[in-house]
Protein backbone atom coordinates (compact mmCIF):
# COMPACT_ATOMS: atom_id res chain seq x y z
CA UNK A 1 66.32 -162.95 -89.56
CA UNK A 2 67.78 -166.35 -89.05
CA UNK A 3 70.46 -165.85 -91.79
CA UNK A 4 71.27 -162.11 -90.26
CA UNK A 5 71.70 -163.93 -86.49
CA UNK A 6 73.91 -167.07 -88.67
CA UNK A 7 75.89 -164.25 -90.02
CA UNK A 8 76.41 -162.63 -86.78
CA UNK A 9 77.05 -165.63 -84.50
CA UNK A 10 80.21 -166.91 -87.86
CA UNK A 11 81.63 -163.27 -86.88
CA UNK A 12 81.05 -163.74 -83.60
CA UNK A 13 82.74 -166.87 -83.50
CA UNK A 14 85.91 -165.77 -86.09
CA UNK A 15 86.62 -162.92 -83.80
CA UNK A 16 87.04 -165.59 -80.81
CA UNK A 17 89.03 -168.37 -83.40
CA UNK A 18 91.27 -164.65 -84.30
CA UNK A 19 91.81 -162.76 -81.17
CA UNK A 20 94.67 -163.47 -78.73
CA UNK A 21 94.39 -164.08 -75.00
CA UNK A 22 95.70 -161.52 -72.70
CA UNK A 23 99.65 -162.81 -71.70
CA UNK A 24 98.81 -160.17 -68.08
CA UNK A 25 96.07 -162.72 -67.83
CA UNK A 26 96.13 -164.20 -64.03
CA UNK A 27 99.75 -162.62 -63.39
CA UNK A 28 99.68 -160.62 -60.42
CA UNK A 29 99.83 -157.08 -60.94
CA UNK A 30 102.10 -154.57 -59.95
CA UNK A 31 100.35 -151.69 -57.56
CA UNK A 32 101.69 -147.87 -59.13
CA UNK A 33 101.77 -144.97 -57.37
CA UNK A 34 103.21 -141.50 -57.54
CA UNK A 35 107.70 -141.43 -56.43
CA UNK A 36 107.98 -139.05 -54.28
CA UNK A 37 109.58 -135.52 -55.85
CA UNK A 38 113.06 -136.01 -54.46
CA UNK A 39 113.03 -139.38 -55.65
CA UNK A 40 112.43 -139.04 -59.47
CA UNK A 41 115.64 -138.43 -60.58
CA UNK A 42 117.34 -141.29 -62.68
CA UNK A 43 120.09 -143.12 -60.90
CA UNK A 44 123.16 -143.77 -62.14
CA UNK A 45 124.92 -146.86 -63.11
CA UNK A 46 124.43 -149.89 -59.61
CA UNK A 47 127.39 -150.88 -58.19
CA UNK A 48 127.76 -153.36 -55.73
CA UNK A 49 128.61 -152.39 -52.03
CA UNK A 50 131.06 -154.26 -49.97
CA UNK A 51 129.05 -157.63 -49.41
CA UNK A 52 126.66 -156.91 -51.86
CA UNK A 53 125.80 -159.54 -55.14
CA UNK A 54 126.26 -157.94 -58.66
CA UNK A 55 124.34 -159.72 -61.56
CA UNK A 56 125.41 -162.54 -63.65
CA UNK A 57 123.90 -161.21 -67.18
CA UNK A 58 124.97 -164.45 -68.59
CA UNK A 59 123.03 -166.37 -66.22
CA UNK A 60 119.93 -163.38 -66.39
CA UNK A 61 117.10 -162.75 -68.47
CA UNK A 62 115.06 -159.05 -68.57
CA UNK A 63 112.05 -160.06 -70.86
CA UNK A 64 108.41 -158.37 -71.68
CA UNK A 65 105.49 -159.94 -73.51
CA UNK A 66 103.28 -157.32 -75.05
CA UNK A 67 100.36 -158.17 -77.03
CA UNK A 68 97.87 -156.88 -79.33
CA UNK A 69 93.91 -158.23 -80.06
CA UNK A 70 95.56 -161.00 -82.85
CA UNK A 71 98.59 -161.85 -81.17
CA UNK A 72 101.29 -161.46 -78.29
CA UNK A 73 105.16 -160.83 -79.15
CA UNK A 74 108.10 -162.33 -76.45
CA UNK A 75 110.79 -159.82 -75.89
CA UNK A 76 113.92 -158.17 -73.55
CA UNK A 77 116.98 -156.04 -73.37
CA UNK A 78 120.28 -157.50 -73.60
CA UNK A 79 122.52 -155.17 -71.67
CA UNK A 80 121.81 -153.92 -68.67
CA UNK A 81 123.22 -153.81 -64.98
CA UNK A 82 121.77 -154.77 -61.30
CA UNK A 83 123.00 -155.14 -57.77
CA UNK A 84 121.48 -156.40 -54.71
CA UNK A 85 122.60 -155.39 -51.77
CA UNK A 86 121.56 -157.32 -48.21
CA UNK A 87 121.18 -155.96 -44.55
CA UNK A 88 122.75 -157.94 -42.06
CA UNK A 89 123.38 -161.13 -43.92
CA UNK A 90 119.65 -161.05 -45.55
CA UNK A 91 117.74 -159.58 -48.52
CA UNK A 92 114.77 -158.70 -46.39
CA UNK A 93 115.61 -154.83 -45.08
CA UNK A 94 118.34 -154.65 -48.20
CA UNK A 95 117.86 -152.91 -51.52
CA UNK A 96 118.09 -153.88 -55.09
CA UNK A 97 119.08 -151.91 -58.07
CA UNK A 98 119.03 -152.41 -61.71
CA UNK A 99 119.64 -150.18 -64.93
CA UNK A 100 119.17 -150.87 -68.28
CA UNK A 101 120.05 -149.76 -71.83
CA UNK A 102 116.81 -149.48 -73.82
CA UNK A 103 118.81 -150.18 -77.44
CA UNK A 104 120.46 -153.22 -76.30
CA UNK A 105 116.08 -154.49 -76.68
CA UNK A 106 114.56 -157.24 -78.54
CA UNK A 107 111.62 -159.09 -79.90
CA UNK A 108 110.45 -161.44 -81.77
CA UNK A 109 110.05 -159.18 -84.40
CA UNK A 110 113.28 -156.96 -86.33
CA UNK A 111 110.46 -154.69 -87.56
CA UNK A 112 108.68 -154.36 -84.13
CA UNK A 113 111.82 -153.82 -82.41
CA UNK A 114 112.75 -150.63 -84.39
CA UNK A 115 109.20 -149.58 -83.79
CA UNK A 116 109.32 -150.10 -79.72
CA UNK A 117 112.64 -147.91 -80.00
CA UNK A 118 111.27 -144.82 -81.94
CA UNK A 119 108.82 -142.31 -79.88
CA UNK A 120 105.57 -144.07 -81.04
CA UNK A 121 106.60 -146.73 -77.34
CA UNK A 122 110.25 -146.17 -75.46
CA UNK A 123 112.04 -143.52 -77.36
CA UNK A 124 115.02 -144.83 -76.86
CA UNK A 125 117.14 -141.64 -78.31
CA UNK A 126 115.72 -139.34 -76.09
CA UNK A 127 115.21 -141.90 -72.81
CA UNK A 128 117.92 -144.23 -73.49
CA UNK A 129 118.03 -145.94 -69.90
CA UNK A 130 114.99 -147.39 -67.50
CA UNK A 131 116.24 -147.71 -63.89
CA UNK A 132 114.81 -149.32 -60.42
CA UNK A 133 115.78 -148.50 -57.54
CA UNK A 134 113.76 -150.30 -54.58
CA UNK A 135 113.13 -148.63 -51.06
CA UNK A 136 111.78 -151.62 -49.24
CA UNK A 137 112.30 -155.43 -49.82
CA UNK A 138 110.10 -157.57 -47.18
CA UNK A 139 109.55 -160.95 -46.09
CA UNK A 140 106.01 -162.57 -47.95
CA UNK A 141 104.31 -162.17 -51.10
CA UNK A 142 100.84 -162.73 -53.16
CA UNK A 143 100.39 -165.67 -55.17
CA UNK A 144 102.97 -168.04 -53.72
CA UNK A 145 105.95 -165.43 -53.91
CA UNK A 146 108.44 -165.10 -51.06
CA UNK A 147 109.07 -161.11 -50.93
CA UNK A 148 107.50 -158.11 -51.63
CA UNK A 149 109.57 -155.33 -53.35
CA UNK A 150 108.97 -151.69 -53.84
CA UNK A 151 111.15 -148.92 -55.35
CA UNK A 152 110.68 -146.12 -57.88
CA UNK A 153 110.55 -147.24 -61.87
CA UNK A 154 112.10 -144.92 -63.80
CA UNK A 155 110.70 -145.46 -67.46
CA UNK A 156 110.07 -143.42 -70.84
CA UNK A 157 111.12 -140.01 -68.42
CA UNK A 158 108.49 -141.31 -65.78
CA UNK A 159 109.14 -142.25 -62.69
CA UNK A 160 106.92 -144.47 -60.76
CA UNK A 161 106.90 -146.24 -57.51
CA UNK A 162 105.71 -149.51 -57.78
CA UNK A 163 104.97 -152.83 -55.75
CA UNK A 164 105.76 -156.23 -56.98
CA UNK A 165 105.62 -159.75 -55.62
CA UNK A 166 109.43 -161.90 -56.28
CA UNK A 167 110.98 -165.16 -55.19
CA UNK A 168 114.09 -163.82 -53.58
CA UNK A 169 116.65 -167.05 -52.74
CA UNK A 170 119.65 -166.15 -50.98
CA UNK A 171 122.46 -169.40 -50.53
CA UNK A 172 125.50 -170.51 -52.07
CA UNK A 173 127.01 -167.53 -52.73
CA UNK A 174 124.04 -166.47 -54.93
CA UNK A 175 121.12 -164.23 -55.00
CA UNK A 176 118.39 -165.20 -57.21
CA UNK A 177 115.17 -162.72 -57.98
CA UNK A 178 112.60 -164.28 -60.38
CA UNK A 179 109.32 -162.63 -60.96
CA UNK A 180 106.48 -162.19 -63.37
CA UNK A 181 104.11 -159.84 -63.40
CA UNK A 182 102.46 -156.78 -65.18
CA UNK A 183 102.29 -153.05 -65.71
CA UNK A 184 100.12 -150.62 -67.73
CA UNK A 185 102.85 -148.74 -69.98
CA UNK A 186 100.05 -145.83 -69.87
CA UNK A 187 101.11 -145.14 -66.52
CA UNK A 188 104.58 -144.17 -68.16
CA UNK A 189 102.64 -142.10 -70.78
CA UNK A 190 103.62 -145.01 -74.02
CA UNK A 191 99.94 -144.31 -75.25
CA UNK A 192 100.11 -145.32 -78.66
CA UNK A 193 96.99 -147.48 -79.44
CA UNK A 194 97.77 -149.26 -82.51
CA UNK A 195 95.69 -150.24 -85.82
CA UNK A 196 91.99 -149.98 -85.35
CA UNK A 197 91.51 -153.33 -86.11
CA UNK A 198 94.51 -154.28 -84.05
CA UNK A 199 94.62 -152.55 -80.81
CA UNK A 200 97.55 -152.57 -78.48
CA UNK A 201 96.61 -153.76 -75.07
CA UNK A 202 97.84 -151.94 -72.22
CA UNK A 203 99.28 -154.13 -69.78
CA UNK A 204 102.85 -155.28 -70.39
CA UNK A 205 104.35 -158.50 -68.51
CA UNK A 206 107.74 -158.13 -67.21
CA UNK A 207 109.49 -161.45 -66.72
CA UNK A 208 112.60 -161.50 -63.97
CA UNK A 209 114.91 -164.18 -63.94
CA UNK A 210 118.38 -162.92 -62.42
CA UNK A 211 121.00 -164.39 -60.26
CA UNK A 212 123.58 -162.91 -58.56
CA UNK A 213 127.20 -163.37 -57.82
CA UNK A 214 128.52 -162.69 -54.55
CA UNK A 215 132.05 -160.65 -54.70
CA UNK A 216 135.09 -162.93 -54.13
């Protein structure tokens, strides 16, 4: 008996040395509810109105940290396209919009990145852009953010509306959005689970850190 409870408590402790902590761990998390019908149709391609702020990609970073039970893998899209547009000289009451080209992605990983483009995760051939749209940005946050923005998530052929907490800076010339905080990818049907040994963890963190340039 006491060698059978050693045996079990070395296990017991190799699975803790082995398994990786949760990145979605204490990042707030974004509510997701159903878009309303009329609103699930993909956008096209932001562009800035007159007064609005288009992004600087070179100054911007789109990321995601996924993770599995033995480790957690840093990644992001390189291309993509966002405008925010105020009401009345401030972001509160304006709208936000950003799309992006799901083969322009990357990870730590060449392997993993051809895998998070096939059908097994995004399915890039067949979905090949994820848009936001939001429908309300407003004044406070949770956990020491300064807005609240919500807006329909169009992702994998889903379409979502979802509520997230930002730090929205407006001065300068500038508009900067940074944000972190997580989403199940179940909720846009990416359901593959992963080895049995190795299972893919659900939530996803999205990392936002974009500035934008006010036009001339």
């Amino acid at each position: 008996m006491i060698r059978s409870n050693s045996i079990a408590l070395a296990i017991g402790l190799a699975l803790a040395t082995t398994a990786c902590s949760n990145p979605a761990d204490g990042k707030p998390q974004a509510k997701v509810e159903e878009a309303a019908p009329q609103d699930k149709a993909e956008e096209a391609a932001p562009a800035a109105k007159a007064g609005g702020y288009t992004v600087n990609a070179a100054a911007s970073k789109l990321g995601f940290v996924g993770s599995k039970v033995t480790g957690s893998h840093p990644g992001g899209f390189k291309t993509f396209s966002a405008t925010v547009d105020p009401k009345d000289g401030k972001v509160e009451g304006g709208s936000v919009s950003v799309e992006i080209e799901i083969d322009s992605m990357f990870s730590d990983s060449e392997k993993l990145t051809g895998h998070l483009k096939s059908a097994d995760f995004f399915d890039a051939a067949a979905h090949p852009k994820a848009t936001f749209q939001s429908s309300e940005i407003k004044a406070g946050g949770t956990d020491g953010h300064s807005h609240t923005v919500v807006g329909n998530l169009g992702l994998h052929g889903v379409t979502k509306k979802i509520t997230f907490p930002a730090s929205i800076a407006m001065e300068g010339g500038k508009v900067t959005v940074k944000s972190e905080f997580s989403i199940n990818r179940k909720d846009f049907e990416m359901a593959y689970a992963g080895k049995a040994d190795d299972l893919i963890r659900d939530e996803v963190v999205i990392k936002l850190d974009l500035t934008f340039d006010g036009k001339a």
